[in-house]
Protein backbone atom coordinates (compact mmCIF):
# COMPACT_ATOMS: atom_id res chain seq x y z
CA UNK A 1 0.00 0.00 0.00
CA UNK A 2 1.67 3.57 -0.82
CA UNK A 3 2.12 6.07 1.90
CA UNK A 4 -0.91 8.33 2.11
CA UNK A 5 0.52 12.43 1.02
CA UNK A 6 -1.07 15.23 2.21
CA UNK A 7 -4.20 16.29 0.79
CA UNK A 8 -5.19 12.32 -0.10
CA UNK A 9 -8.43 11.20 1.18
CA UNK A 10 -9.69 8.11 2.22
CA UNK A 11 -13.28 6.85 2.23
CA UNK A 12 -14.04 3.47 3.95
CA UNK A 13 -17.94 2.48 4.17
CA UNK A 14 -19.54 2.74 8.06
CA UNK A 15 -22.47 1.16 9.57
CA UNK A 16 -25.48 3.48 10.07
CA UNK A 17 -28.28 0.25 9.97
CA UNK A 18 -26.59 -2.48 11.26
CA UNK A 19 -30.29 -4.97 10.81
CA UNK A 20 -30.40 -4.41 7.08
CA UNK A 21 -26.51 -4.87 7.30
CA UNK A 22 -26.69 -7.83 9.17
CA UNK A 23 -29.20 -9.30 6.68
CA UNK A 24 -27.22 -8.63 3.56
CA UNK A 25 -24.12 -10.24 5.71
CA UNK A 26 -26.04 -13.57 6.00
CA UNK A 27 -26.72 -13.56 2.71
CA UNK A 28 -23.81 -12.69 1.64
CA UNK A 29 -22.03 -15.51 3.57
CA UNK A 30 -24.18 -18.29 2.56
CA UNK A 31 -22.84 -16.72 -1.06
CA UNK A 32 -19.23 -17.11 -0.13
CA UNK A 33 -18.25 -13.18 0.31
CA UNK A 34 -18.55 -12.25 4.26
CA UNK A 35 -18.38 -8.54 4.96
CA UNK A 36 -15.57 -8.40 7.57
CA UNK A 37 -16.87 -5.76 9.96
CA UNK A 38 -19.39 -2.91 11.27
CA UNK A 39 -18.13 0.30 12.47
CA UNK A 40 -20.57 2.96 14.52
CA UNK A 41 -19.46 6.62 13.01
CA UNK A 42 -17.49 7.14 16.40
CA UNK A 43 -15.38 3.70 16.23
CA UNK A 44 -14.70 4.90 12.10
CA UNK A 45 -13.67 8.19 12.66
CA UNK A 46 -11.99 7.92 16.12
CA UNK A 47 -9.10 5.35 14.25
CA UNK A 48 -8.45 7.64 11.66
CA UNK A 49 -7.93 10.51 14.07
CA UNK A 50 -5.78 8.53 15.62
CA UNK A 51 -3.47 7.39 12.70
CA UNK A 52 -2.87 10.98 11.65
CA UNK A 53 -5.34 12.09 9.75
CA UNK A 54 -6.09 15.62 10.13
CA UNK A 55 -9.71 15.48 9.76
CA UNK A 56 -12.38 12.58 9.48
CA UNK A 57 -16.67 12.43 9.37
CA UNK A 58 -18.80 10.25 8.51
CA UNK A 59 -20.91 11.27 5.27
CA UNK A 60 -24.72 10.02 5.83
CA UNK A 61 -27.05 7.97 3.29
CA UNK A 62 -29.22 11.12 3.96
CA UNK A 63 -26.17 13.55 3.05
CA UNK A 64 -25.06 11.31 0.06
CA UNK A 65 -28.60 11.45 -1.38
CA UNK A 66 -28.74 15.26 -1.07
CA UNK A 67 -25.18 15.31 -2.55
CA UNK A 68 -25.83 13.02 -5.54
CA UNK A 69 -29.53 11.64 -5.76
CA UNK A 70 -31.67 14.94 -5.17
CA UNK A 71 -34.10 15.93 -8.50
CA UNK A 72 -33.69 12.22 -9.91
CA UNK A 73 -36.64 11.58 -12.56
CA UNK A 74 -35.84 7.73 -11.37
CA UNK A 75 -36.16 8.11 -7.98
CA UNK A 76 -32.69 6.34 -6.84
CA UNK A 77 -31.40 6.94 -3.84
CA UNK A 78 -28.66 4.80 -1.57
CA UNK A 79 -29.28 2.38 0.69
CA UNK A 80 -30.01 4.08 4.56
CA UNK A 81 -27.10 1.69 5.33
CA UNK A 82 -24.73 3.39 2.94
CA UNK A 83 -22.47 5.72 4.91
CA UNK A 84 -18.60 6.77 3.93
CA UNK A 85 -15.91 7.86 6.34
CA UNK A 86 -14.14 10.96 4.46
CA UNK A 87 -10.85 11.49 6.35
CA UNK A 88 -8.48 14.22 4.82
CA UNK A 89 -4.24 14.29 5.45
């Protein structure tokens, strides 16, 4: 893995509805492809923090659909359980 620079971000998916989560993780395990963990916001951003990264939040399914799924004629929007970690160097 390269060294992270300044100004790199990093997004890593974090667990805002752990029962739907925890569904599509059975599933996906009887499939063959486990998920390998669930993070709360606060156990996500507190380890980046921690490893140097200047700043870290977690970005919302509510703020990702206001970001990127507002005025669709299609109606998509992300899963409630979608949520990113956005941590800046």
């Amino acid at each position: 893995m390269a060294e992270p620079v300044p100004g790199d971000t990093a997004l890593r998916v974090v667990e805002s509805d752990r029962a739907a989560r925890e569904a599509s993780e059975a599933g996906a395990r009887k499939a063959g492809t486990p998920f390998l963990s669930f993070f709360s916001a606060e156990e996500a951003v507190s380890p980046a923090l921690q490893c140097g990264f200047r700043a870290a939040r977690q970005v919302t399914s509510a703020e990702l659909f206001e970001l990127s799924f507002t005025n669709r004629s299609d109606n998509l929007r992300p899963s409630s359980s979608e949520a990113l970690l956005v941590a800046s160097l």
